[in-house]
PDB file of N, CA and C in Angstrom:
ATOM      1  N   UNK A   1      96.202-124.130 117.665  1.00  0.00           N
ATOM      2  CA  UNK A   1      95.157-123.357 118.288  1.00  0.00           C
ATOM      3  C   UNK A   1      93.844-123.520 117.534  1.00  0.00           C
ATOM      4  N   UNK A   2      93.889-123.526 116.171  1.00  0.00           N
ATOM      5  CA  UNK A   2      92.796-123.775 115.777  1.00  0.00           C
ATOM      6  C   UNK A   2      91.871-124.948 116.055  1.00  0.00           C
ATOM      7  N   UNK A   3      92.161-126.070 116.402  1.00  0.00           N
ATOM      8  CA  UNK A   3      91.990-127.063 116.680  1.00  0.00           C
ATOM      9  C   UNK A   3      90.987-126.846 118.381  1.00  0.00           C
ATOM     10  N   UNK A   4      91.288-125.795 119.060  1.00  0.00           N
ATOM     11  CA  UNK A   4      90.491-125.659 120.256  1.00  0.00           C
ATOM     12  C   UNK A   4      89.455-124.959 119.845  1.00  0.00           C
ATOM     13  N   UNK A   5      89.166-124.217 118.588  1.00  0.00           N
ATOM     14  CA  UNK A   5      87.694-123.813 118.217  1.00  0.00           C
ATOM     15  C   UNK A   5      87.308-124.455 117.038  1.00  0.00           C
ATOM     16  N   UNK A   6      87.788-125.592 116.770  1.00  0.00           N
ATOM     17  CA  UNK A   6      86.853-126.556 115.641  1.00  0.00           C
ATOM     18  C   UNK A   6      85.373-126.525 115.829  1.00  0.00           C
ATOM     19  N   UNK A   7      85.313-126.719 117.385  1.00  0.00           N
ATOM     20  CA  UNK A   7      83.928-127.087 118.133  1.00  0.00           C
ATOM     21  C   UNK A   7      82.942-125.989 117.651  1.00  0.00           C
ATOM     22  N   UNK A   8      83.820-125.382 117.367  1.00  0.00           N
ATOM     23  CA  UNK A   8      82.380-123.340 117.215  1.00  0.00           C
ATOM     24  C   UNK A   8      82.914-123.694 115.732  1.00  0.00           C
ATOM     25  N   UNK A   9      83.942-124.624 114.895  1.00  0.00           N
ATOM     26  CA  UNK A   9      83.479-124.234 113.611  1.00  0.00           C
ATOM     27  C   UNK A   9      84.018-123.092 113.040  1.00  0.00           C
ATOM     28  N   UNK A  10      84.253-122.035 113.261  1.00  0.00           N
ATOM     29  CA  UNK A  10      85.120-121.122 112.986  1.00  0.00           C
ATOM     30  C   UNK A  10      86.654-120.848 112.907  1.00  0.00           C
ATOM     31  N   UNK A  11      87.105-120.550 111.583  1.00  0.00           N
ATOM     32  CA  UNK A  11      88.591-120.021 111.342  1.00  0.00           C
ATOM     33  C   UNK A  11      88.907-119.035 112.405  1.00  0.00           C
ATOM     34  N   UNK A  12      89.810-119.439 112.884  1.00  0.00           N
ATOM     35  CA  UNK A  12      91.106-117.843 113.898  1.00  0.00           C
ATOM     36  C   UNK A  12      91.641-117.260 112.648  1.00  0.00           C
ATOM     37  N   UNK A  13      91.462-115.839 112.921  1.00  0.00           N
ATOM     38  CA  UNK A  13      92.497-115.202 112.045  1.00  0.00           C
ATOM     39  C   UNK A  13      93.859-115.155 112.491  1.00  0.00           C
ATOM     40  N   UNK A  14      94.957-114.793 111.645  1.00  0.00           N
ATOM     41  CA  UNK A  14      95.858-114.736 112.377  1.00  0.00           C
ATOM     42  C   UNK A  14      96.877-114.196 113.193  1.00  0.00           C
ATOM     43  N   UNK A  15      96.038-112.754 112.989  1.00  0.00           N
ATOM     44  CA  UNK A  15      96.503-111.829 114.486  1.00  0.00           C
ATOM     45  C   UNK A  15      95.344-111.466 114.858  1.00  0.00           C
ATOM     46  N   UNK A  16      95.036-112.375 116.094  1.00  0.00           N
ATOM     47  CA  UNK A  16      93.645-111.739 116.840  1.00  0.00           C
ATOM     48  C   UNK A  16      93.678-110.445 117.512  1.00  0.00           C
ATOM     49  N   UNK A  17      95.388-110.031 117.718  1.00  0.00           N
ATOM     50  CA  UNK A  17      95.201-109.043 118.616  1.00  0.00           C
ATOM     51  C   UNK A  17      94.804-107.242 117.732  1.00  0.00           C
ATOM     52  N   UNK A  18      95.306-107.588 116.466  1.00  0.00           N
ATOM     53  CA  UNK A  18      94.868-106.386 115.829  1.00  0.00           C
ATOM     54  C   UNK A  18      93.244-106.027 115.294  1.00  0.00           C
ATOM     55  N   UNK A  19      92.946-105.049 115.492  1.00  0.00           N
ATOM     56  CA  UNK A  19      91.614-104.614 114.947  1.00  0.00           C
ATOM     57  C   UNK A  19      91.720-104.803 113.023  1.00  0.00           C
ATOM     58  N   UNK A  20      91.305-105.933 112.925  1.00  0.00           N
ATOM     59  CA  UNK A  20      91.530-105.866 111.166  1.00  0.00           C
ATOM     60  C   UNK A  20      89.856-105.918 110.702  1.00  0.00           C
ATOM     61  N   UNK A  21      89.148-106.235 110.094  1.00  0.00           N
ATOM     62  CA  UNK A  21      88.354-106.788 109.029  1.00  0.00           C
ATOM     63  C   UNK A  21      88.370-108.368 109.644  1.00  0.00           C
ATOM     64  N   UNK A  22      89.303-109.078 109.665  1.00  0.00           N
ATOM     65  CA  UNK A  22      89.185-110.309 109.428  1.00  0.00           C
ATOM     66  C   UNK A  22      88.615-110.577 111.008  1.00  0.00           C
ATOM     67  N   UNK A  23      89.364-109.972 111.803  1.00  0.00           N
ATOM     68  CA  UNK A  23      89.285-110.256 113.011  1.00  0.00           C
ATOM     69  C   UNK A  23      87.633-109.819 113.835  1.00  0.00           C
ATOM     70  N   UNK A  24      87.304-108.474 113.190  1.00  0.00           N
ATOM     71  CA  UNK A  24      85.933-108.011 113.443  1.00  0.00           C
ATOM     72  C   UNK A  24      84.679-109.524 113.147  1.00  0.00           C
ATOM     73  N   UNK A  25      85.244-110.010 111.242  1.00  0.00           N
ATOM     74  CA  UNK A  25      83.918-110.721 110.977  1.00  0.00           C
ATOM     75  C   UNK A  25      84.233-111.907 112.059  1.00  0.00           C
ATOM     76  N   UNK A  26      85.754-112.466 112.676  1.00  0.00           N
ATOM     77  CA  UNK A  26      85.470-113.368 113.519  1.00  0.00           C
ATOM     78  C   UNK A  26      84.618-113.434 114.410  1.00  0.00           C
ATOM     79  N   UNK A  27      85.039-112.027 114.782  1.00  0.00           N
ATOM     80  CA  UNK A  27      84.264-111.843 116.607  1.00  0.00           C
ATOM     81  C   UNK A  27      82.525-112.192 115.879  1.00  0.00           C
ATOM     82  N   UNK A  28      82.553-111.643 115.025  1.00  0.00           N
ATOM     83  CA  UNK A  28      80.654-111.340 114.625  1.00  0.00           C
ATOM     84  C   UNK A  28      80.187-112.729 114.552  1.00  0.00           C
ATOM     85  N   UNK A  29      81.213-113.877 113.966  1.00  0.00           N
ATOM     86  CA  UNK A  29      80.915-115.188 113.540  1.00  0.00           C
ATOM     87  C   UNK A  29      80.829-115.765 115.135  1.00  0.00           C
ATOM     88  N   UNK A  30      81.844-115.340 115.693  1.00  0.00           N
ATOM     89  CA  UNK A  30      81.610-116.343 117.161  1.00  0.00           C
ATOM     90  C   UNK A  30      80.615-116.134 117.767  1.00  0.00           C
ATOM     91  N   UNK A  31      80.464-114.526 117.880  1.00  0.00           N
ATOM     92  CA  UNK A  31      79.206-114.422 118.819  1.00  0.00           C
ATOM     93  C   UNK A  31      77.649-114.995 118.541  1.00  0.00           C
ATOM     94  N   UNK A  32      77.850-115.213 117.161  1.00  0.00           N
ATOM     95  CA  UNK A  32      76.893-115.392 116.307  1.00  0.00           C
ATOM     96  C   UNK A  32      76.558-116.964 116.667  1.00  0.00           C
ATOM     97  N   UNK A  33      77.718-117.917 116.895  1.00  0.00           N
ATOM     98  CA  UNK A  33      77.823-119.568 117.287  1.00  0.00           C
ATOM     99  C   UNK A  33      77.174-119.476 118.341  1.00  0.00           C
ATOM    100  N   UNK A  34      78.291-118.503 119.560  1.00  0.00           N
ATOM    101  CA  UNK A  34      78.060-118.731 120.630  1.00  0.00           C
ATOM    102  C   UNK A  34      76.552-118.718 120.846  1.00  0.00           C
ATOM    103  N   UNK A  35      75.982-117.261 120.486  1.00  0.00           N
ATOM    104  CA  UNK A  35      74.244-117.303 121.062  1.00  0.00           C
ATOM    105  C   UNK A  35      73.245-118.338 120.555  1.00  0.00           C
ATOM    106  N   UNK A  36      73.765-119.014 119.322  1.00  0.00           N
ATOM    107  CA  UNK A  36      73.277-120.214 118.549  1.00  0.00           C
ATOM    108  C   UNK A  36      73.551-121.194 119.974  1.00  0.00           C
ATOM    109  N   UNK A  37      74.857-121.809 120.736  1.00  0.00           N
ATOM    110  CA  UNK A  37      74.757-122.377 121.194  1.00  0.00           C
ATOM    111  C   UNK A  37      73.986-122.471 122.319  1.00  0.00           C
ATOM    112  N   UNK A  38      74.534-121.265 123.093  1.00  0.00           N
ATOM    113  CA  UNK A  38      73.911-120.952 124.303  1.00  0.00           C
ATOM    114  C   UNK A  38      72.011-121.194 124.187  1.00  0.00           C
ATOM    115  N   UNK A  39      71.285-121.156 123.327  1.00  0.00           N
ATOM    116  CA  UNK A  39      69.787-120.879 123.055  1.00  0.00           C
ATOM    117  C   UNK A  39      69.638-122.892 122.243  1.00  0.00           C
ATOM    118  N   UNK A  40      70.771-123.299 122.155  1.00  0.00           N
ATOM    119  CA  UNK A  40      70.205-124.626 121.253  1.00  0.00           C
ATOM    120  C   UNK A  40      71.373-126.320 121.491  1.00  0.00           C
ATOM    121  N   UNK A  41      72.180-125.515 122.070  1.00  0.00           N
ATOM    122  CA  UNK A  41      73.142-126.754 122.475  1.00  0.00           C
ATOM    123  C   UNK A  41      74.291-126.457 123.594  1.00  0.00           C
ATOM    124  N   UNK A  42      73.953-126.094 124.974  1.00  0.00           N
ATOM    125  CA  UNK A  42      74.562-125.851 125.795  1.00  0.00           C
ATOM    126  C   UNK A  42      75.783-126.563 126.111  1.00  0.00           C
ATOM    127  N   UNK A  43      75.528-128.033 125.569  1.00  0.00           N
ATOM    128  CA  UNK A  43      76.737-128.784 126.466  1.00  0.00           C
ATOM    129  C   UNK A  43      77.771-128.577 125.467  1.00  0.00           C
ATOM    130  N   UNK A  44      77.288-128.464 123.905  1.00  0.00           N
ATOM    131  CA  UNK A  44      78.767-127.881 123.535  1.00  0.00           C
ATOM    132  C   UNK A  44      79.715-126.809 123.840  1.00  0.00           C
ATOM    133  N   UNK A  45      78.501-125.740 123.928  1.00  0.00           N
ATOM    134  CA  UNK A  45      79.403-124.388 124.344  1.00  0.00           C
ATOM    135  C   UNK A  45      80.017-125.395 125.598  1.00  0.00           C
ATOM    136  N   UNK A  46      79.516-125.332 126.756  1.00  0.00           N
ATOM    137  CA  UNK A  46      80.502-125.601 127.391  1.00  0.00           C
ATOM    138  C   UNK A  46      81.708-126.714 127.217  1.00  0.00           C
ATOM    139  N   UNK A  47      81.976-127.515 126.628  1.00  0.00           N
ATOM    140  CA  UNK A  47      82.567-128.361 125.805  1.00  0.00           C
ATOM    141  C   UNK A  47      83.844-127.459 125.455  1.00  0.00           C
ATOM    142  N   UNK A  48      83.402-126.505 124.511  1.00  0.00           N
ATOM    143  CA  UNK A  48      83.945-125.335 124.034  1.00  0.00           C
ATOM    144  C   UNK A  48      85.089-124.331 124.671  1.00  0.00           C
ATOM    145  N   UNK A  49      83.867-124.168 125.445  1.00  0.00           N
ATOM    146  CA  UNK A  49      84.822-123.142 126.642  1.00  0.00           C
ATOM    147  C   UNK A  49      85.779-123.786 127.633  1.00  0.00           C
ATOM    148  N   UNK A  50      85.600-125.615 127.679  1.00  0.00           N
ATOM    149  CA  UNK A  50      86.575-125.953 128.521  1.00  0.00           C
ATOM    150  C   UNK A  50      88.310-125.973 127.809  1.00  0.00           C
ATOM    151  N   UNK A  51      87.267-126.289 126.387  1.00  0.00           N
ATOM    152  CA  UNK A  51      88.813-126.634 125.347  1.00  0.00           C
ATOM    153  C   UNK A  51      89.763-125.577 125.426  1.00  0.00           C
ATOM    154  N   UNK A  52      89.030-124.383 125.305  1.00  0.00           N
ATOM    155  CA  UNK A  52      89.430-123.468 124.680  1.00  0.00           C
ATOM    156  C   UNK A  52      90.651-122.987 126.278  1.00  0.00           C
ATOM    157  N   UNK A  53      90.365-123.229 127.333  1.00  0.00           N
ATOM    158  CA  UNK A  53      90.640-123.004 128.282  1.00  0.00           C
ATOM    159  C   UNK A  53      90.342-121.591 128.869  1.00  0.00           C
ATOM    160  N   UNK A  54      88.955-121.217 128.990  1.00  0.00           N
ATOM    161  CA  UNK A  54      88.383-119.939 129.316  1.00  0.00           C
ATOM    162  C   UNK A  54      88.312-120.069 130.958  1.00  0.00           C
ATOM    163  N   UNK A  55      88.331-119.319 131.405  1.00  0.00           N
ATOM    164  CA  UNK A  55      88.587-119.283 133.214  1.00  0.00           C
ATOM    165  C   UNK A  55      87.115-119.400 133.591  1.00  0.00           C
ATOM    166  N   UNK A  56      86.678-120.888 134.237  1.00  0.00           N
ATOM    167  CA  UNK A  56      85.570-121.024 134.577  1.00  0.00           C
ATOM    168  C   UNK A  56      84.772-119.808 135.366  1.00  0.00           C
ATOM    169  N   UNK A  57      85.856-119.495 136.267  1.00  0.00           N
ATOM    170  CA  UNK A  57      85.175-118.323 137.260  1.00  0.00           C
ATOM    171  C   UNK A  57      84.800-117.418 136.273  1.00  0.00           C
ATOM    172  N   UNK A  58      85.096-116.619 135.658  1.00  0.00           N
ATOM    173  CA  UNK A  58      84.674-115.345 134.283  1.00  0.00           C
ATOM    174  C   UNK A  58      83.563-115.848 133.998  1.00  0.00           C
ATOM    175  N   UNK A  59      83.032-116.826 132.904  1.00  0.00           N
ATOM    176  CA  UNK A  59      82.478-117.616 132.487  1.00  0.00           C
ATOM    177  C   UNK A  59      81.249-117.443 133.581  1.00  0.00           C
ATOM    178  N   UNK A  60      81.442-118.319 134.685  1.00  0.00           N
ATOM    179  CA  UNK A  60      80.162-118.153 135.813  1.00  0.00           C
ATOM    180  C   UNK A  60      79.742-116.792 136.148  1.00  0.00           C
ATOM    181  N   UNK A  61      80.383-115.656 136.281  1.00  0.00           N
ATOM    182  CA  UNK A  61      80.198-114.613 136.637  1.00  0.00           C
ATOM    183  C   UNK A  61      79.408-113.800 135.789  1.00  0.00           C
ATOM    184  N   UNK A  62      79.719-113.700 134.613  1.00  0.00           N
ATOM    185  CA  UNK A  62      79.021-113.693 132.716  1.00  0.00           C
ATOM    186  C   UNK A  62      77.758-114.410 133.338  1.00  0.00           C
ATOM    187  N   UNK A  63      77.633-115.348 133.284  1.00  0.00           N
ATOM    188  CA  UNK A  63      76.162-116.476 134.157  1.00  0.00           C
ATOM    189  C   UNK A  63      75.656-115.780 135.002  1.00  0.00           C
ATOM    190  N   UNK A  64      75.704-115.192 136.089  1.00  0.00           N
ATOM    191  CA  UNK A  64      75.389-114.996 136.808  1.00  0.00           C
ATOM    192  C   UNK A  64      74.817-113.680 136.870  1.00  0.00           C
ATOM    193  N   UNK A  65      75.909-112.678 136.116  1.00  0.00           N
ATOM    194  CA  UNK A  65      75.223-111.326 136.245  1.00  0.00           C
ATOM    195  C   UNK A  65      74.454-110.450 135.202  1.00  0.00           C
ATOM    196  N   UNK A  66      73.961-111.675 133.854  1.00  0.00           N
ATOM    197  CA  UNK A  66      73.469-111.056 132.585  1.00  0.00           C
ATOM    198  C   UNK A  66      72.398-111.765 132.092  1.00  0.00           C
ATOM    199  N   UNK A  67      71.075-111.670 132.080  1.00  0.00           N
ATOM    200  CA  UNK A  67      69.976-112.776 131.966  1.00  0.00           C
ATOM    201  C   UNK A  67      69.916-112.332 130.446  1.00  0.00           C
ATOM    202  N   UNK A  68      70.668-112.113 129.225  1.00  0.00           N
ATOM    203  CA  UNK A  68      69.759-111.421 127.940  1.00  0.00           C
ATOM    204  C   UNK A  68      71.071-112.488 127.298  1.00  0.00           C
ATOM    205  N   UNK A  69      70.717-113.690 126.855  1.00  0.00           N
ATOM    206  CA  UNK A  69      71.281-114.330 126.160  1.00  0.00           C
ATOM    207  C   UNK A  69      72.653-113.883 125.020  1.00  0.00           C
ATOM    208  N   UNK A  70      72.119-112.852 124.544  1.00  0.00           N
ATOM    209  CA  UNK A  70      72.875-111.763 123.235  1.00  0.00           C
ATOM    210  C   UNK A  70      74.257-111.324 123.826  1.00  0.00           C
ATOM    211  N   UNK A  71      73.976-110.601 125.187  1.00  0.00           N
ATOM    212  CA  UNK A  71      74.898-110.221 126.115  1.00  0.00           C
ATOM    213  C   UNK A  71      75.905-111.085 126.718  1.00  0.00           C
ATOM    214  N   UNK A  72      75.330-112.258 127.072  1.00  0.00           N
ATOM    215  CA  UNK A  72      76.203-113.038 127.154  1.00  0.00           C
ATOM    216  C   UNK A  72      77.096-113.845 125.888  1.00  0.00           C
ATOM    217  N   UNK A  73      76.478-114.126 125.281  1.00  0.00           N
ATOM    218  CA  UNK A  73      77.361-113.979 123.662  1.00  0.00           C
ATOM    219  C   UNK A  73      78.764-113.321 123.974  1.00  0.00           C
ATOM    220  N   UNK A  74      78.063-112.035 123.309  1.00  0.00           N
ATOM    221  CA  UNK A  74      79.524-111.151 123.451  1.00  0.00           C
ATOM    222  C   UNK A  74      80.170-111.078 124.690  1.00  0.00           C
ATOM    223  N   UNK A  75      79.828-111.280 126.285  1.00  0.00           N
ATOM    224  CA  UNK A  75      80.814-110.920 126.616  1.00  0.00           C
ATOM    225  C   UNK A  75      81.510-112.869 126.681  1.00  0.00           C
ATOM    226  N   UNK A  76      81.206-113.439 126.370  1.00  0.00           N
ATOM    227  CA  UNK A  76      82.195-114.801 126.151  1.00  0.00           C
ATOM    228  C   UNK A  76      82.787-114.550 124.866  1.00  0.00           C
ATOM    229  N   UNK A  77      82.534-114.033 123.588  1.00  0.00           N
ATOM    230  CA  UNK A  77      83.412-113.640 122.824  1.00  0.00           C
ATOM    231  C   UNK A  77      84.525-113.356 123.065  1.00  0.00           C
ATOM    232  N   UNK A  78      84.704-112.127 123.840  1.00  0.00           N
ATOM    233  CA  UNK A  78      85.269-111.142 124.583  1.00  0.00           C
ATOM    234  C   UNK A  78      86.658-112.197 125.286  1.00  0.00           C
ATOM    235  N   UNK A  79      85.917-112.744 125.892  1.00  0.00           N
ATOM    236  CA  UNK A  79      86.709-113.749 127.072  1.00  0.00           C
ATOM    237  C   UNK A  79      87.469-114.549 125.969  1.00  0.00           C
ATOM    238  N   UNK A  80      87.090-115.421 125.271  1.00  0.00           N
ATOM    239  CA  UNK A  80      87.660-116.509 124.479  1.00  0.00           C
ATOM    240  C   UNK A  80      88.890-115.785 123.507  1.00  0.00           C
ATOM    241  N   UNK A  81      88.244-114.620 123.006  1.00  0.00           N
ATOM    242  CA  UNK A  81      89.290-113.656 122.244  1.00  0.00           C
ATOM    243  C   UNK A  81      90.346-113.406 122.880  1.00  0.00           C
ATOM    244  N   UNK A  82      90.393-113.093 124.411  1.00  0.00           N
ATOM    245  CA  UNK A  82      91.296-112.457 125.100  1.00  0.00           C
ATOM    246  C   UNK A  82      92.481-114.139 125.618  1.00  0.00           C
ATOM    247  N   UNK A  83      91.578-114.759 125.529  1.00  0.00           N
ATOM    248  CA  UNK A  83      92.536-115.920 126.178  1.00  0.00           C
ATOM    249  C   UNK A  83      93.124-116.728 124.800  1.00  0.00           C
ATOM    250  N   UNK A  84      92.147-116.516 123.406  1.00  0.00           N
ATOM    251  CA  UNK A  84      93.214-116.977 122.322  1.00  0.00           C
ATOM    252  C   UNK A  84      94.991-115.885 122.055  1.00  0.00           C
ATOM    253  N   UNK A  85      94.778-114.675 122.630  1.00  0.00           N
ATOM    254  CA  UNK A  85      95.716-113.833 122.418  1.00  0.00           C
ATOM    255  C   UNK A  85      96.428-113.679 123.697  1.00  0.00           C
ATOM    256  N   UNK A  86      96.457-114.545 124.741  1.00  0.00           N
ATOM    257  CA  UNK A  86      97.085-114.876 125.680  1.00  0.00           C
ATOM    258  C   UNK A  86      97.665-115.897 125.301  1.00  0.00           C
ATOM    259  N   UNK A  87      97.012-116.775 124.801  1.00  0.00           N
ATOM    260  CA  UNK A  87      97.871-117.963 124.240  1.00  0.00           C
ATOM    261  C   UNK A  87      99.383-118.034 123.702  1.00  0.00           C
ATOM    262  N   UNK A  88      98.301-117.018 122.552  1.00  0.00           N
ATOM    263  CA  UNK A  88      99.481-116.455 121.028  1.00  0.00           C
ATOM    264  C   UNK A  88     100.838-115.747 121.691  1.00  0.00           C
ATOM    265  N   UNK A  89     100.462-115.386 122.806  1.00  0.00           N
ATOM    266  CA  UNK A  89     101.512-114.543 123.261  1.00  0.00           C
ATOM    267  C   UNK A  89     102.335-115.411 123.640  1.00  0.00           C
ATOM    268  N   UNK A  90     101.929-116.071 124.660  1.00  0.00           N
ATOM    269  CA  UNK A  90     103.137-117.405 125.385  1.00  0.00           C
ATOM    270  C   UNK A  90     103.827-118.529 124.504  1.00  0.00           C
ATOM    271  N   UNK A  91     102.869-118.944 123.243  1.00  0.00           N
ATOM    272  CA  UNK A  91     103.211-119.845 121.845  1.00  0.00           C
ATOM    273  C   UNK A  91     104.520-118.333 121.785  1.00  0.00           C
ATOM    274  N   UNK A  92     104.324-117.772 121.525  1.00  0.00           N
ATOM    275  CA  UNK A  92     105.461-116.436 120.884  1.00  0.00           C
ATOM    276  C   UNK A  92     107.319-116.754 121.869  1.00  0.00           C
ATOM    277  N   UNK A  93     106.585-116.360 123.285  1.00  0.00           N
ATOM    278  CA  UNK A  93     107.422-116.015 124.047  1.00  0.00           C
ATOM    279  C   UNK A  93     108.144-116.767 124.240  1.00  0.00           C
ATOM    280  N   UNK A  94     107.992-118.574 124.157  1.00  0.00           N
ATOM    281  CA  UNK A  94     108.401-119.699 124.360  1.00  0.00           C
ATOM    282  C   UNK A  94     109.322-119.940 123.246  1.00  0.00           C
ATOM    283  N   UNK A  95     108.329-119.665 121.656  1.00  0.00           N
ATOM    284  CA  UNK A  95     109.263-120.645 120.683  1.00  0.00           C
ATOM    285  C   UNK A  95     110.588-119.463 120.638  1.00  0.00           C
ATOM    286  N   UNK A  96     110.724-118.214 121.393  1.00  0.00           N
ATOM    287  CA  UNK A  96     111.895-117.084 121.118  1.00  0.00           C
ATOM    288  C   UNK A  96     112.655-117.982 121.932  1.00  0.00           C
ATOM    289  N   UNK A  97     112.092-118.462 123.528  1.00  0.00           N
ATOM    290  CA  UNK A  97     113.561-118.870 123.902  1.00  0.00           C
ATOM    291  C   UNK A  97     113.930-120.139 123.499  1.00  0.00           C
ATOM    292  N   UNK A  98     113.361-121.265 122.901  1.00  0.00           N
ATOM    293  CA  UNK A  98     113.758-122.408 122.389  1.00  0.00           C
ATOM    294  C   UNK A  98     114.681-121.853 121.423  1.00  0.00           C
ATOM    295  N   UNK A  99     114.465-121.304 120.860  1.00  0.00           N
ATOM    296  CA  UNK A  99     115.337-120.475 119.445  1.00  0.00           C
ATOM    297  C   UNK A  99     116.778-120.642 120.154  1.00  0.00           C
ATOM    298  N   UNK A 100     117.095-119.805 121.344  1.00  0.00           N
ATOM    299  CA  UNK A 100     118.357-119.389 121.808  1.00  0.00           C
ATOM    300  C   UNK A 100     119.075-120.643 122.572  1.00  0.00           C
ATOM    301  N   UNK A 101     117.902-121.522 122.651  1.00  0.00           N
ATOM    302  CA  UNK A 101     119.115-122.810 122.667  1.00  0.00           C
ATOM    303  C   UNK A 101     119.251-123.960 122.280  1.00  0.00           C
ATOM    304  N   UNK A 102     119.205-123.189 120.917  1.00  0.00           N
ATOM    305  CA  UNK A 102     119.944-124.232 119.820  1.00  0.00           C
ATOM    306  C   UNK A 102     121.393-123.851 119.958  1.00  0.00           C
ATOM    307  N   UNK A 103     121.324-125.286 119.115  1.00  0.00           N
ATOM    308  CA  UNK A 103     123.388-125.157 118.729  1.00  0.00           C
ATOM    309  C   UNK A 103     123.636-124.293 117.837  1.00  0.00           C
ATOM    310  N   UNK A 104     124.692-123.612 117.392  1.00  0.00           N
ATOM    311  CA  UNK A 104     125.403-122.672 116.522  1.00  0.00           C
ATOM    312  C   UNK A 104     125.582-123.811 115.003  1.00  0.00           C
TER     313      UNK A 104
END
């Protein structure tokens, strides 16, 4: 997973889903890329957001209904956060049932 936000440069912590310290300075660091990108290198963010596999429609809608650059930041934070811990979940749910069929 880390490897789909090389592009932003930033470490994943490694439970995104808990409210920690680590996870707060992430969000602060991404949003912090993101509005860097969004204001200075667009085609990466989007680059970014394809890797990362963020739901184009969200993404356009964020576009569409927020003209204050900052705002849009966070709410793609928001989005990218929620779909790295969608991930984490299915990486989870999968390697449990590979587990159960192994051999004894």
């Amino acid at each position: 997973m880390n490897k789909s936000l090389e592009i932003f440069e930033i470490p994943i912590p490694e439970h995104p889903e808990l409210d920690t310290p680590d996870v707060s300075l992430f969000k602060a660091r991404l949003t912090k890329q993101l509005h860097f990108l969004l204001e200075k290198d667009t085609a990466t963010l989007w680059n970014g957001l394809y890797r990362i596999d963020v739901s184009e429609k969200k993404v356009k809608e964020i576009f569409e209904g927020i003209p204050d650059s900052g705002e849009i930041a966070q709410r793609l934070c928001t989005l990218i956060v929620e779909r790295l811990i969608q991930k984490m979940k299915i990486r989870r749910a999968y390697s449990s049932d590979s587990d159960l069929d192994k051999p004894l």
